[in-house]
N, C-alpha and C. Protein backbone atom coordinates (compact mmCIF):
# COMPACT_ATOMS: atom_id res chain seq x y z
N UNK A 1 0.47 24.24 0.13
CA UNK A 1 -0.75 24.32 -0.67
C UNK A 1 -1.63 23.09 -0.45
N UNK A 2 -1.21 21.99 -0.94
CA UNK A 2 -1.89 20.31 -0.17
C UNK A 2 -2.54 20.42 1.20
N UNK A 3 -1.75 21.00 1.90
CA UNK A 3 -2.12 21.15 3.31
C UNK A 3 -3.23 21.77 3.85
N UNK A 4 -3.68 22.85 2.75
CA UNK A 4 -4.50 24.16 2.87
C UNK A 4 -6.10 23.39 2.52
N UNK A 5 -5.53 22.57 1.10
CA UNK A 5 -6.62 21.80 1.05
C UNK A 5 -7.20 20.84 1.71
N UNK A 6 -6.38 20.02 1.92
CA UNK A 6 -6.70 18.84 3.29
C UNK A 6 -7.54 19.43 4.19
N UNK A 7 -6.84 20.49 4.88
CA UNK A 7 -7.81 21.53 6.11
C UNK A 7 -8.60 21.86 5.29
N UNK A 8 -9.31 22.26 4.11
CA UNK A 8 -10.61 23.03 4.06
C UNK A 8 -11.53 21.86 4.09
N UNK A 9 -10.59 20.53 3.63
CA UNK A 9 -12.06 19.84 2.84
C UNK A 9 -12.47 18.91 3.80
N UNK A 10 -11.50 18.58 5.54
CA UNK A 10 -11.94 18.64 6.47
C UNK A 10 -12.82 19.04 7.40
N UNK A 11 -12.99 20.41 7.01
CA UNK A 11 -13.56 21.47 8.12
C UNK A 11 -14.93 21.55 7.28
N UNK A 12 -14.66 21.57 5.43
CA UNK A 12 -15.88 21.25 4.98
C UNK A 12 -16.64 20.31 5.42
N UNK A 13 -16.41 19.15 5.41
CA UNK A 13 -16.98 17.97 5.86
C UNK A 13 -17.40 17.51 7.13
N UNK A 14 -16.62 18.22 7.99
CA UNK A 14 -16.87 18.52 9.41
C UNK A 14 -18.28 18.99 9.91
N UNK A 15 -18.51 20.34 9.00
CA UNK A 15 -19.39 21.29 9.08
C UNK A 15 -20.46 21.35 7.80
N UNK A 16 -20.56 20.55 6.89
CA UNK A 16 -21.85 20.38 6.51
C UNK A 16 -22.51 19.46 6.65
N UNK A 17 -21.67 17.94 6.69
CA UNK A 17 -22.54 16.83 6.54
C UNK A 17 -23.42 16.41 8.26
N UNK A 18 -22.83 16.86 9.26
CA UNK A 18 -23.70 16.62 10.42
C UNK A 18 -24.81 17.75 10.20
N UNK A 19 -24.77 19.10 9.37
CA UNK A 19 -26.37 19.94 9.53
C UNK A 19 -26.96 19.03 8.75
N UNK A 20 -26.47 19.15 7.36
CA UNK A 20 -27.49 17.82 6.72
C UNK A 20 -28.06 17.01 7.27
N UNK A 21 -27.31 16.08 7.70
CA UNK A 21 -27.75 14.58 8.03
C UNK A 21 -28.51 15.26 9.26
N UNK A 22 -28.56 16.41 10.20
CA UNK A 22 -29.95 16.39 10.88
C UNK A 22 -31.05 16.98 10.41
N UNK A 23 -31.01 17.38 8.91
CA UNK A 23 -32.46 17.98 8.10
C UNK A 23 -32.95 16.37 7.77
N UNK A 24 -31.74 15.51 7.05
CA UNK A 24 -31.99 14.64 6.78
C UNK A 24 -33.79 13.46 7.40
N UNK A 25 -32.53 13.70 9.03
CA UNK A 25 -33.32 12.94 9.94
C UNK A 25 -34.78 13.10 10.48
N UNK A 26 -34.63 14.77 10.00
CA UNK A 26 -36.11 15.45 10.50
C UNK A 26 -37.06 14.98 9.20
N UNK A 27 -36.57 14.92 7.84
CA UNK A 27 -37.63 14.76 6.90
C UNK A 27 -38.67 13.67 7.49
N UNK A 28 -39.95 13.81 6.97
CA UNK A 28 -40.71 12.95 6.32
C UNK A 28 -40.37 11.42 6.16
N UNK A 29 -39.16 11.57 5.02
CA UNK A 29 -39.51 10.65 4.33
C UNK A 29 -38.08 9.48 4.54
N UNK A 30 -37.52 9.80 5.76
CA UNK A 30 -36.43 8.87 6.71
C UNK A 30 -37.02 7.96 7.51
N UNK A 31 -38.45 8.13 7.71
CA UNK A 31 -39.20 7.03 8.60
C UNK A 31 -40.78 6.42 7.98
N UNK A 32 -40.54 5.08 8.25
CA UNK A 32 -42.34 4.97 7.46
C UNK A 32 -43.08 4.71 8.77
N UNK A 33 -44.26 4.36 8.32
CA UNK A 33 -45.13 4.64 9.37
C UNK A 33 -45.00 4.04 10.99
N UNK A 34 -44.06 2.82 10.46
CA UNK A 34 -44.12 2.21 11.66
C UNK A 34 -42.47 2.96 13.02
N UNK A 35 -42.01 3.64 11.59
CA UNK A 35 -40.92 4.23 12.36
C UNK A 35 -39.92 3.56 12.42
N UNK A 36 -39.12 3.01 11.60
CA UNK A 36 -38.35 2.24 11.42
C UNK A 36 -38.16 3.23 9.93
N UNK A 37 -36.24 3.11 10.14
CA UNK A 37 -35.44 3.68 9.22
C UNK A 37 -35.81 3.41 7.71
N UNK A 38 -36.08 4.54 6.99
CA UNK A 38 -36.45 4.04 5.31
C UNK A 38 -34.88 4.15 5.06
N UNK A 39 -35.04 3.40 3.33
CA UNK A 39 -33.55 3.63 2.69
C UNK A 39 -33.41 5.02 2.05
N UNK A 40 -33.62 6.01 2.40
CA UNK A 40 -33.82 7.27 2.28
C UNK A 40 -32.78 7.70 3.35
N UNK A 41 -33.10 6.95 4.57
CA UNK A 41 -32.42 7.92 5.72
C UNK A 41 -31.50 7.00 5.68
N UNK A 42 -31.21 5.61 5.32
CA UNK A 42 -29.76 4.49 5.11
C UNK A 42 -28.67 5.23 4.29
N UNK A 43 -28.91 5.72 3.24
CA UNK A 43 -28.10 6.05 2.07
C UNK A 43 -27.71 7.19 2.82
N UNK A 44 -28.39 8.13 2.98
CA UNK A 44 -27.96 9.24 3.44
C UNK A 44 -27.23 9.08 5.06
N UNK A 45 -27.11 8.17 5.83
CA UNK A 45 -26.19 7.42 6.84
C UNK A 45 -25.15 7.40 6.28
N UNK A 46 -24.91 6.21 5.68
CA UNK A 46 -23.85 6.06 4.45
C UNK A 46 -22.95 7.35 4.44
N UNK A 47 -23.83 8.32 3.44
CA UNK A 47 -22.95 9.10 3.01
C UNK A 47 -22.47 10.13 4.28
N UNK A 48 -23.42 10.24 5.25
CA UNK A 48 -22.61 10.92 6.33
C UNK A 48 -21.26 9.99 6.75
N UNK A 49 -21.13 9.01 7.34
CA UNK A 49 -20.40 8.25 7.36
C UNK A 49 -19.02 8.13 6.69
N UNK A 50 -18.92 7.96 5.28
CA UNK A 50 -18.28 8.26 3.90
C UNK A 50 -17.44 9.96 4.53
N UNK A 51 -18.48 10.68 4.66
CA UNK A 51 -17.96 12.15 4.77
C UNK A 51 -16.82 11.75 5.94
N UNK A 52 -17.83 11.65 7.11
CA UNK A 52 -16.50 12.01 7.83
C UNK A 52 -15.15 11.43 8.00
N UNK A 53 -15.17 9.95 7.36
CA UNK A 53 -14.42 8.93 7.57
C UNK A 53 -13.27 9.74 6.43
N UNK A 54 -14.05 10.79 5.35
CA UNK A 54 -13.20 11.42 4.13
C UNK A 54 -12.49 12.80 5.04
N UNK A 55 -13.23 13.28 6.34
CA UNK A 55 -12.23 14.28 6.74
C UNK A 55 -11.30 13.90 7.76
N UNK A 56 -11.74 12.75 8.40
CA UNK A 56 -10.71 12.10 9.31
C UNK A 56 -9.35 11.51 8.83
N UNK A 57 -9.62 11.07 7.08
CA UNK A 57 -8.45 11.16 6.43
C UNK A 57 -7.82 12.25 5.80
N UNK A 58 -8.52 13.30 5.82
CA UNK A 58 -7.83 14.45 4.92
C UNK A 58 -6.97 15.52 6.66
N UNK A 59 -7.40 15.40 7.40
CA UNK A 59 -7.25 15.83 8.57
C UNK A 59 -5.65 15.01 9.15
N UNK A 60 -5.75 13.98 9.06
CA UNK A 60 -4.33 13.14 9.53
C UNK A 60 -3.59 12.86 8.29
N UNK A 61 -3.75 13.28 7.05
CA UNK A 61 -2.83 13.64 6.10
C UNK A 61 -2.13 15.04 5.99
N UNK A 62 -3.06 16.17 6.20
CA UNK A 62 -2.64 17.53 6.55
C UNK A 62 -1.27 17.51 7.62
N UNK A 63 -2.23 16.66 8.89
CA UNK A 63 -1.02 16.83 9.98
C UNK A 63 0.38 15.80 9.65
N UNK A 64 0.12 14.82 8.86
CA UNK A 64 1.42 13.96 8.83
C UNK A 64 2.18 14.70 7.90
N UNK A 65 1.63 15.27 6.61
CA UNK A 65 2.22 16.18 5.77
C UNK A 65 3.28 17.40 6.78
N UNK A 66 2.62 17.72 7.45
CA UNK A 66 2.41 19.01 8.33
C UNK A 66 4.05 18.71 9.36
N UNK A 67 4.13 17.36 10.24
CA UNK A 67 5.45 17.21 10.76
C UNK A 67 6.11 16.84 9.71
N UNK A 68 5.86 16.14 8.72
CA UNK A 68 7.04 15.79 7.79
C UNK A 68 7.03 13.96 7.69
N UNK A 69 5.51 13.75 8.08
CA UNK A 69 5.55 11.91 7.90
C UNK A 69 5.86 11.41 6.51
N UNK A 70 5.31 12.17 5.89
CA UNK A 70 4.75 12.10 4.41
C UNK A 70 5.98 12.70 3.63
């Protein structure tokens, strides 16, 4: 059951936060005039970042669970 979750919330994270973070990048309001990164498009870095670093751990917990590390 642990395992099932690990894999979804992987594959979640896998697969939403890179479409995001490229609507993100397309907005408006990620660049000011001179084109240089606003804290609009920082935070939302961040949290892409955060994401995947959260499925790269839920992903090698599944599998250590998975042989029996854990």
């Amino acid at each position: 059951m642990i395992v099932a979750i690990l894999l979804a919330n992987a594959v979640f994270n896998l697969v939403t936060w890179p479409t995001f973070f490229r609507r993100v990048a397309r907005d408006a309001r990620a660049r000011d005039e001179a084109g240089k990164p606003t804290a609009f498009f920082t935070v939302h870095l961040v949290l892409l970042i955060l994401g995947l670093a959260l499925a790269a751990f839920s992903l090698a917990a599944a599998t250590a669970t998975l042989i029996g590390v854990w």
